[in-house]
Every structure is written in C-alpha cells, then in structure tokens.
C-alpha atoms as a PDB file:
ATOM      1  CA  UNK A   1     106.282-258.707   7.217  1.00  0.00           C
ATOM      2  CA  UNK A   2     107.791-255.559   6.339  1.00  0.00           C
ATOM      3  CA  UNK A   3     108.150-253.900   3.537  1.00  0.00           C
ATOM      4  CA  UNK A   4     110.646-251.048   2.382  1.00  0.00           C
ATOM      5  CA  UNK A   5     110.218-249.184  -1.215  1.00  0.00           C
ATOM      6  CA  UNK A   6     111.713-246.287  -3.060  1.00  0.00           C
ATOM      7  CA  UNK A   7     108.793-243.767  -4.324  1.00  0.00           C
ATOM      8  CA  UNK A   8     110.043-241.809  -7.037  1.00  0.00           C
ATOM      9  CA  UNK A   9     108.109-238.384  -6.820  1.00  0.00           C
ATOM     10  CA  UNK A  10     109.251-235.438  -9.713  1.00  0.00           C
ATOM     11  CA  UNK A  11     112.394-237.224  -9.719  1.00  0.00           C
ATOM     12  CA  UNK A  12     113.127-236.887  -6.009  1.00  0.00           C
ATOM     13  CA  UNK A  13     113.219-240.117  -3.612  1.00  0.00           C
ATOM     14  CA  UNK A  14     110.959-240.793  -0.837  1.00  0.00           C
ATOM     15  CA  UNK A  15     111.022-244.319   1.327  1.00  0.00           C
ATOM     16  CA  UNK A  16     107.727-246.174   1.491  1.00  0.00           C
ATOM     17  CA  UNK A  17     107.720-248.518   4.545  1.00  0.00           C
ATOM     18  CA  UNK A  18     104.630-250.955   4.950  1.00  0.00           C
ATOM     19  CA  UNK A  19     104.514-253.189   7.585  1.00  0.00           C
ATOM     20  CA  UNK A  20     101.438-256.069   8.339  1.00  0.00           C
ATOM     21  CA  UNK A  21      99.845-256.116  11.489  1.00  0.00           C
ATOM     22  CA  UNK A  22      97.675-259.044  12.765  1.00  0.00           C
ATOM     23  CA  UNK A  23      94.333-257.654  11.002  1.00  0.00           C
ATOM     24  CA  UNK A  24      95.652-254.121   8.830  1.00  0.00           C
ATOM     25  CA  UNK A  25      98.713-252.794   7.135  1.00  0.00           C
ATOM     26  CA  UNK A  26     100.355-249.509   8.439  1.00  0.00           C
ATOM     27  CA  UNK A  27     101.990-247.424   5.581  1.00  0.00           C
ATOM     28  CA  UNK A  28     104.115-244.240   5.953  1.00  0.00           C
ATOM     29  CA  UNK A  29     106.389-242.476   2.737  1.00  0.00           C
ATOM     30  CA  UNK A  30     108.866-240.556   4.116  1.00  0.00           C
ATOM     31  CA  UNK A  31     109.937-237.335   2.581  1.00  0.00           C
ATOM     32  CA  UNK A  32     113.139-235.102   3.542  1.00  0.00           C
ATOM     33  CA  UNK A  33     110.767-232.161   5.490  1.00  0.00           C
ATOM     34  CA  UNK A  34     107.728-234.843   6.506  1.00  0.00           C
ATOM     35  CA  UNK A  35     105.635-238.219   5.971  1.00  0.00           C
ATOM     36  CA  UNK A  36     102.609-239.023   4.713  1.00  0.00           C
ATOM     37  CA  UNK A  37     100.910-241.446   6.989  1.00  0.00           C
ATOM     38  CA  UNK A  38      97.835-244.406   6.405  1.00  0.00           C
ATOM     39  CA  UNK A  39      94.945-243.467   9.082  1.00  0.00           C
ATOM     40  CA  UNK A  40      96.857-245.228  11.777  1.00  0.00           C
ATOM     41  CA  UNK A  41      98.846-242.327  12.327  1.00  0.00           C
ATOM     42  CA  UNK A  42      97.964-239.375  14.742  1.00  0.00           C
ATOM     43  CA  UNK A  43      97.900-235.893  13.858  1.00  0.00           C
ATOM     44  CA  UNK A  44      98.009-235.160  17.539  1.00  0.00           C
ATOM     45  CA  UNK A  45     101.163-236.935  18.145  1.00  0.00           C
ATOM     46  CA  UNK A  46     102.823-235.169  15.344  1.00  0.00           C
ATOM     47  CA  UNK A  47     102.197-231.948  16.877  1.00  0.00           C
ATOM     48  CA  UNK A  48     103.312-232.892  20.102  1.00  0.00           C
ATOM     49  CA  UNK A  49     106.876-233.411  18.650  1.00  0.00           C
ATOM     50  CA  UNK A  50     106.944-230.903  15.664  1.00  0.00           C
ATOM     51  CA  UNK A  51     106.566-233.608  12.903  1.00  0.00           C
ATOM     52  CA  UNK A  52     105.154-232.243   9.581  1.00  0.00           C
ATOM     53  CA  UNK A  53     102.582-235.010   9.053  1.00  0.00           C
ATOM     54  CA  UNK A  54      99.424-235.606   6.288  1.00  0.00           C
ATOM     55  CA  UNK A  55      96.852-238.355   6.841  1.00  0.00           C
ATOM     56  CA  UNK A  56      95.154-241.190   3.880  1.00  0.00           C
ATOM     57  CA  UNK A  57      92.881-243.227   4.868  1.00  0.00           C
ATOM     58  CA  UNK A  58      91.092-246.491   2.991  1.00  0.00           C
ATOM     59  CA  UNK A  59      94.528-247.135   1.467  1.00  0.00           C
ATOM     60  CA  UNK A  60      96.141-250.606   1.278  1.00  0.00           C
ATOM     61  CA  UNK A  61      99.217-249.679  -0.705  1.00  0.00           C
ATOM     62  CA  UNK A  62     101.228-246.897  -1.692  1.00  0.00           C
ATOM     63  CA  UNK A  63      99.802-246.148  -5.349  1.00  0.00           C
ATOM     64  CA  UNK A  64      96.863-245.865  -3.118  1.00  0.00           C
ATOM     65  CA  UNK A  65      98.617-243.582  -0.561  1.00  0.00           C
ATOM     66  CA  UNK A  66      99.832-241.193  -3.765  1.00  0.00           C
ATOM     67  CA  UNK A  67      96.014-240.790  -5.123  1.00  0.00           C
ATOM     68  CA  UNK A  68      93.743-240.104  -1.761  1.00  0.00           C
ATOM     69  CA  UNK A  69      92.901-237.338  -0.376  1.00  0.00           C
ATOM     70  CA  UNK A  70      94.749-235.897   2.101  1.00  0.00           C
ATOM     71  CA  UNK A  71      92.014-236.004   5.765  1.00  0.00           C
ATOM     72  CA  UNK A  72      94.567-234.470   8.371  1.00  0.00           C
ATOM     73  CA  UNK A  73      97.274-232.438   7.966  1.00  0.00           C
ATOM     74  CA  UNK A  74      99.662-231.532  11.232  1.00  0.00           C
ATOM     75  CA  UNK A  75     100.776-227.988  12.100  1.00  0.00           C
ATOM     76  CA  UNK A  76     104.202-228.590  10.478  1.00  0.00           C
ATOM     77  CA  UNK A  77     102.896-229.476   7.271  1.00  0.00           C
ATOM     78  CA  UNK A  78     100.449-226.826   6.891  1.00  0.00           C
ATOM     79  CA  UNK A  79     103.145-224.251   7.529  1.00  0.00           C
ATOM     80  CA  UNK A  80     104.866-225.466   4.481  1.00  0.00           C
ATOM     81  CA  UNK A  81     101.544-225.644   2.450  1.00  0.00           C
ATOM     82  CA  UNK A  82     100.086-228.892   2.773  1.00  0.00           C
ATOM     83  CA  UNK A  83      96.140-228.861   3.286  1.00  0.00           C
ATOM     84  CA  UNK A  84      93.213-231.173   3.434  1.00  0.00           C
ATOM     85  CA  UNK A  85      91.338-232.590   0.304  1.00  0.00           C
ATOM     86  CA  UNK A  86      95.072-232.457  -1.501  1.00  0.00           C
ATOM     87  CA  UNK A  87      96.072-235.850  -3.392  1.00  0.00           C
ATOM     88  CA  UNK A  88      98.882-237.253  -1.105  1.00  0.00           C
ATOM     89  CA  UNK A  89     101.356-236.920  -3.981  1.00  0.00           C
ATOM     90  CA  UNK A  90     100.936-233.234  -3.677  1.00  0.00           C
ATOM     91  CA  UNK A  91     101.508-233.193  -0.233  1.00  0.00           C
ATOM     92  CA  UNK A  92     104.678-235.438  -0.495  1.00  0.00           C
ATOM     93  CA  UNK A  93     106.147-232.775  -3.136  1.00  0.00           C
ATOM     94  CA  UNK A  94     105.932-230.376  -0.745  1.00  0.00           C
ATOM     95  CA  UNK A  95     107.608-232.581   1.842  1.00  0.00           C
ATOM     96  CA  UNK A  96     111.022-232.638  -0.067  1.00  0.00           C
END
C-alpha cells in the first residue's frame, strides 16, 4: 500500500509518501530544497547525486518522522544548515 500526505510545516507544504514493504514501512517528506528520509535511505547515495538528504530512524509514521532526531545528514543539506541531533521538523524548515 501506499500512502501520499500533505505535511503542513510553518504554513508551507511538504508531501509525505509512505509505502509498506513485506516486513517495514519506508517514509520520505519531501520539501522544495530536500527530503527527510526513514533509515532506509542512504546518505551515500544522496551525495552521489547532489540530493540534500536528513536521516530518522525508529519511526513508523510521519508525526514520528517530525519529532526524531535527525542521525545523518547529506552534504547538500548541511550546506544549507541541517545537522545531526536536530528534530526532523527543523530540518524540513530548512528544506523549503
């Protein structure tokens, strides 16, 4: 199954997508400058292609996304201030 959702950050709009796998759920929000990513996600890849990118892990939903702790955080996004131990909602308000 997959899910889409509008995530209303500061009054700006990002897109929440969730999807099920067999045994997990990956979950992204995507902001205008980047995305922040469940632990499924890889850093490295983001580099590779110039993606600003921040990591959550232990989440199962995208309340829970919003109020982790950023782990990883991609060259991209730290260039525009986004840094680990940050809640994810932080990092997506620098994403717009």
């Amino acid at each position: 199954m997959i899910k889409l959702q509008k995530i209303k950050i500061n009054g700006k709009e990002a897109e929440g997508v969730s999807v099920n796998t067999e045994n997990t759920f990956v979950l992204i929000i995507k902001a205008k400058k980047g995305f922040l990513g469940c632990g499924y996600f890889d850093v490295n890849t983001a580099n590779k292609v110039g993606d600003a990118a921040a990591i959550v892990t232990g989440v199962k939903t995208f309340d829970d996304m919003l109020n982790s702790n950023v782990v990883k955080v991609s060259e991209k996004a730290k260039e525009i201030g986004v840094k680990e131990g940050m809640k994810g909602r932080e990092a997506l308000r620098l994403m717009f």
